[in-house]
C-alpha atoms as a PDB file:
ATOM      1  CA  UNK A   1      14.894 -10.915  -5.321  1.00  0.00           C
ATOM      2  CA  UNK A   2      14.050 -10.458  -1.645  1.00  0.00           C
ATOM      3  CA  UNK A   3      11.078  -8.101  -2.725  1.00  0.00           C
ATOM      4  CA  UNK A   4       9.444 -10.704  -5.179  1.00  0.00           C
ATOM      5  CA  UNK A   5       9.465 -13.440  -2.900  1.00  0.00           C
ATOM      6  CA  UNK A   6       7.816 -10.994   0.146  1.00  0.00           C
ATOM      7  CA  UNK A   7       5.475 -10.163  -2.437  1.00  0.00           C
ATOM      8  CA  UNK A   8       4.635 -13.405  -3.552  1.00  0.00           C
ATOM      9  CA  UNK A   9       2.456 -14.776  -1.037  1.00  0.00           C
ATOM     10  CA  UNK A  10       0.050 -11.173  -1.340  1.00  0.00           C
ATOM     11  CA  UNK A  11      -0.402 -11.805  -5.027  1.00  0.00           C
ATOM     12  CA  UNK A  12      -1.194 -15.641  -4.760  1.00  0.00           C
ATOM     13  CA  UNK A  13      -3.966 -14.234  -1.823  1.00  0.00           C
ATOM     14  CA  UNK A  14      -5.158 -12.098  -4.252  1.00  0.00           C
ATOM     15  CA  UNK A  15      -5.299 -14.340  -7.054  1.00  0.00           C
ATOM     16  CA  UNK A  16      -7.323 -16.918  -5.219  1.00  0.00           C
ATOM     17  CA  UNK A  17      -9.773 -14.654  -3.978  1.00  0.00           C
ATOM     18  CA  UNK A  18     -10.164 -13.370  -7.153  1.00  0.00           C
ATOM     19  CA  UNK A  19     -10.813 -17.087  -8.188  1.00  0.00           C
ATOM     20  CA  UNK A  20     -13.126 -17.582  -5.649  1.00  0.00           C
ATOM     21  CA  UNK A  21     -15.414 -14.093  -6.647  1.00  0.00           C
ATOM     22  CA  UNK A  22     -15.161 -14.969  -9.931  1.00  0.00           C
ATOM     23  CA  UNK A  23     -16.324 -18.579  -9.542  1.00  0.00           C
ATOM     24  CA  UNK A  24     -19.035 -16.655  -7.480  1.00  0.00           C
ATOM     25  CA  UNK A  25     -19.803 -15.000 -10.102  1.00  0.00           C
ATOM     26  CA  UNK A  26     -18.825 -11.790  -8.926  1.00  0.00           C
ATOM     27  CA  UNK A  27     -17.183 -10.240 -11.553  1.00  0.00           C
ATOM     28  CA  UNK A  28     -17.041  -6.737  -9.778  1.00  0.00           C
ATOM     29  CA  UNK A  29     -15.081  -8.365  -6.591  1.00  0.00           C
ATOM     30  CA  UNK A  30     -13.118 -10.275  -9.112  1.00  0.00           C
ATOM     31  CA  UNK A  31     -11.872  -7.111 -11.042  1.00  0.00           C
ATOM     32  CA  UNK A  32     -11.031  -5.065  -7.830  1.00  0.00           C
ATOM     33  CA  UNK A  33      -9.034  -8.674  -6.920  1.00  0.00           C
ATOM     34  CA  UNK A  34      -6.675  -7.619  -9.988  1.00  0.00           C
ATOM     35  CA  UNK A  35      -6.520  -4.069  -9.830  1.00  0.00           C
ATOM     36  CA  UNK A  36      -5.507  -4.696  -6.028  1.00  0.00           C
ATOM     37  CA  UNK A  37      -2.593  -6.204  -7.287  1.00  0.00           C
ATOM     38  CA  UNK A  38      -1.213  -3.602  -8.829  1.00  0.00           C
ATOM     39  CA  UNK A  39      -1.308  -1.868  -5.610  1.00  0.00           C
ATOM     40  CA  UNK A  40       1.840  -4.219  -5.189  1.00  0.00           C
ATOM     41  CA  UNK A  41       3.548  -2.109  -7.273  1.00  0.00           C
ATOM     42  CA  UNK A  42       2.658   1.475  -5.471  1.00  0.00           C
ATOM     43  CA  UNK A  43       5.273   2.596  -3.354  1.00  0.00           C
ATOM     44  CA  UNK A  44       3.269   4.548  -0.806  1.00  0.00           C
ATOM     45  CA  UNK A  45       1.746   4.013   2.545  1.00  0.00           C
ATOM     46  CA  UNK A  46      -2.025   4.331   1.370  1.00  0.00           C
ATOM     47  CA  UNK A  47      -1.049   1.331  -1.044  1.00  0.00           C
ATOM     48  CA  UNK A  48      -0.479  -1.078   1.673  1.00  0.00           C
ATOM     49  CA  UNK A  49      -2.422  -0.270   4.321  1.00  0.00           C
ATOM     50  CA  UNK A  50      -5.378  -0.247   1.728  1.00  0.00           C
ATOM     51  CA  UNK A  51      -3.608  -3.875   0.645  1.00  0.00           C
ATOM     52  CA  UNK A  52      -4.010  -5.000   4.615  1.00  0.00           C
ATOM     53  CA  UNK A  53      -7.186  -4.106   4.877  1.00  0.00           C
ATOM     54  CA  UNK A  54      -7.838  -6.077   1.570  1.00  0.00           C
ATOM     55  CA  UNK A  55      -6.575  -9.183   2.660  1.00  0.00           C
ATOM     56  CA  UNK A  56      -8.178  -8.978   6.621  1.00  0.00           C
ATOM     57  CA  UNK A  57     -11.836  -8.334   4.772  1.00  0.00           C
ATOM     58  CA  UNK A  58     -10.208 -11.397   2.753  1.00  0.00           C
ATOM     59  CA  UNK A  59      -9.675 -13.589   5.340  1.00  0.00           C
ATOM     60  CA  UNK A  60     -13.635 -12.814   7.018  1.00  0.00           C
ATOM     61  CA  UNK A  61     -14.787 -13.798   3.657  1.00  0.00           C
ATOM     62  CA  UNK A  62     -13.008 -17.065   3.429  1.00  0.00           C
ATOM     63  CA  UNK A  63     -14.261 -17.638   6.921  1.00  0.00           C
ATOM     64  CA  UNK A  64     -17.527 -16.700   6.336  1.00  0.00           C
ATOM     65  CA  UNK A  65     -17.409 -18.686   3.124  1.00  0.00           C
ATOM     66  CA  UNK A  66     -16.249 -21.963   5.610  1.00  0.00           C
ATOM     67  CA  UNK A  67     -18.739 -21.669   7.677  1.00  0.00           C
ATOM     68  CA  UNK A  68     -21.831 -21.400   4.523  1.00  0.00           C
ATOM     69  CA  UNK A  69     -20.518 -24.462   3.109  1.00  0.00           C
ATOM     70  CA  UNK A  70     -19.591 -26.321   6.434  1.00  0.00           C
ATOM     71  CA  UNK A  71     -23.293 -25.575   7.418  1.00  0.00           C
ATOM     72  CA  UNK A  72     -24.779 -26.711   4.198  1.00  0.00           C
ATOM     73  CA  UNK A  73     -22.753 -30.288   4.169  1.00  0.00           C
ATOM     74  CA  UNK A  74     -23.320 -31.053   8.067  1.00  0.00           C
ATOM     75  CA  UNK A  75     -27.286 -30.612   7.643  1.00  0.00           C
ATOM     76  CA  UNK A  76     -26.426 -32.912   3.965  1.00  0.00           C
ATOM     77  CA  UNK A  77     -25.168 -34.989   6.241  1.00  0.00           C
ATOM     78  CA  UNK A  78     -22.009 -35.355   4.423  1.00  0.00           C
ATOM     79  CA  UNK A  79     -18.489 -34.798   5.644  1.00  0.00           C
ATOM     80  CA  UNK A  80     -17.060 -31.403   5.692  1.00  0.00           C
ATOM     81  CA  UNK A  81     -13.589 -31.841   7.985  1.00  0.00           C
ATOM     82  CA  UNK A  82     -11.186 -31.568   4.865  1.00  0.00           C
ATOM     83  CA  UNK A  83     -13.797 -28.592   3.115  1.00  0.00           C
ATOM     84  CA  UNK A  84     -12.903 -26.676   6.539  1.00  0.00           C
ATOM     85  CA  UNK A  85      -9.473 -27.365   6.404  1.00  0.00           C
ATOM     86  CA  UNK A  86      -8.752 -26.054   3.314  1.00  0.00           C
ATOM     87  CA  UNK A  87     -10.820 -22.619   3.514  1.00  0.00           C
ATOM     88  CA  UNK A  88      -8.904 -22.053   7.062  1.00  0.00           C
ATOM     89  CA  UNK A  89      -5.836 -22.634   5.075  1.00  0.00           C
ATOM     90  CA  UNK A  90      -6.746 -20.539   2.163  1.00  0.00           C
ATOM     91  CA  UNK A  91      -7.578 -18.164   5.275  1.00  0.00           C
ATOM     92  CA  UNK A  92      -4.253 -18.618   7.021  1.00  0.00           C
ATOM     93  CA  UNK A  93      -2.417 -17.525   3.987  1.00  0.00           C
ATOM     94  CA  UNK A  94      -4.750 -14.543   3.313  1.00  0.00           C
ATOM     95  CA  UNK A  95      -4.008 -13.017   6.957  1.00  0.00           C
ATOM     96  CA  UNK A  96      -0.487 -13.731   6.655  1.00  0.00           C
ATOM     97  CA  UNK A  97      -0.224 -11.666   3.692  1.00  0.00           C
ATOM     98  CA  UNK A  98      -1.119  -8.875   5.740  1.00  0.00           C
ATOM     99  CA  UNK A  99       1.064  -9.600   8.224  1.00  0.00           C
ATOM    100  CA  UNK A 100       3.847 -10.215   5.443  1.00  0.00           C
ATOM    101  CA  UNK A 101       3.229  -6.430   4.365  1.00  0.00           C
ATOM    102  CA  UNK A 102       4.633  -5.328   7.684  1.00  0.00           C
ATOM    103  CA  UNK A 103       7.780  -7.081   6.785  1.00  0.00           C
ATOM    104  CA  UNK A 104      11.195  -5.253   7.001  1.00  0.00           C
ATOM    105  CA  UNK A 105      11.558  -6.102   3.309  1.00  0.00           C
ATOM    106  CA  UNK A 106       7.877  -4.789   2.746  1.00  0.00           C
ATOM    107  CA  UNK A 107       8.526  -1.589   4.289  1.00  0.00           C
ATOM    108  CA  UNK A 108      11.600  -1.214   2.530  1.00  0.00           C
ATOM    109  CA  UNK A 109       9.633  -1.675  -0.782  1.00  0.00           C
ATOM    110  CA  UNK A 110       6.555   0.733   0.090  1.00  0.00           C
ATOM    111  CA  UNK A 111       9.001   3.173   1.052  1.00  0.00           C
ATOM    112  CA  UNK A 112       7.346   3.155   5.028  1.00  0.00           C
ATOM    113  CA  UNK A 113       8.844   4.969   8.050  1.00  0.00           C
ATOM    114  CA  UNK A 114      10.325   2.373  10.395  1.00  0.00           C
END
């Protein structure tokens, strides 16, 4: 039980990333979203460092993605405080997936040295 609930929080990332290609219309990005989650599954150290690096390129684009939109609304003229906090949020929980991989519970799972 210990194992699903460390790996909760890197599926949801991945899920809403994969939302947010999709609704992009990235279906490519959106695809590797899902296949990334199977990576859950592989117990080997290429699996979640190649997660990690998944969910810090995640986080840039959520940033990245905060900052388009922020930009577009303040020269709109229309609010954008609750827009950025809820991409640094969704950002938040992206990096702390990575940092959840590192978990002692994680590296049980993956099978890691240490």
């Amino acid at each position: 039980m210990r194992v699903v609930a460390t790996l909760l929080l890197p599926a949801v990332a991945l899920l809403l990333l994969g939302a947010h290609f999709f609704r992009a219309g990235l279906v490519p990005l959106t695809v590797a979203c899902l296949a990334l989650l199977g990576l859950l599954f592989v117990r080997s150290a290429w699996a979640v460092r190649t997660l990690q690096i998944a969910f810090m390129l995640g986080t840039l684009e959520w940033l990245r993605t905060a900052w388009v939109f922020a930009s577009t609304r303040a020269v709109a003229g229309q609010p954008y405080g609750r827009l950025l906090m809820i991409l640094g949020g969704v950002a938040l929980l992206t990096a702390l997936a990575a940092i959840v991989l590192k978990s002692k519970v994680a590296r049980q799972h993956f099978r890691l040295q240490g």
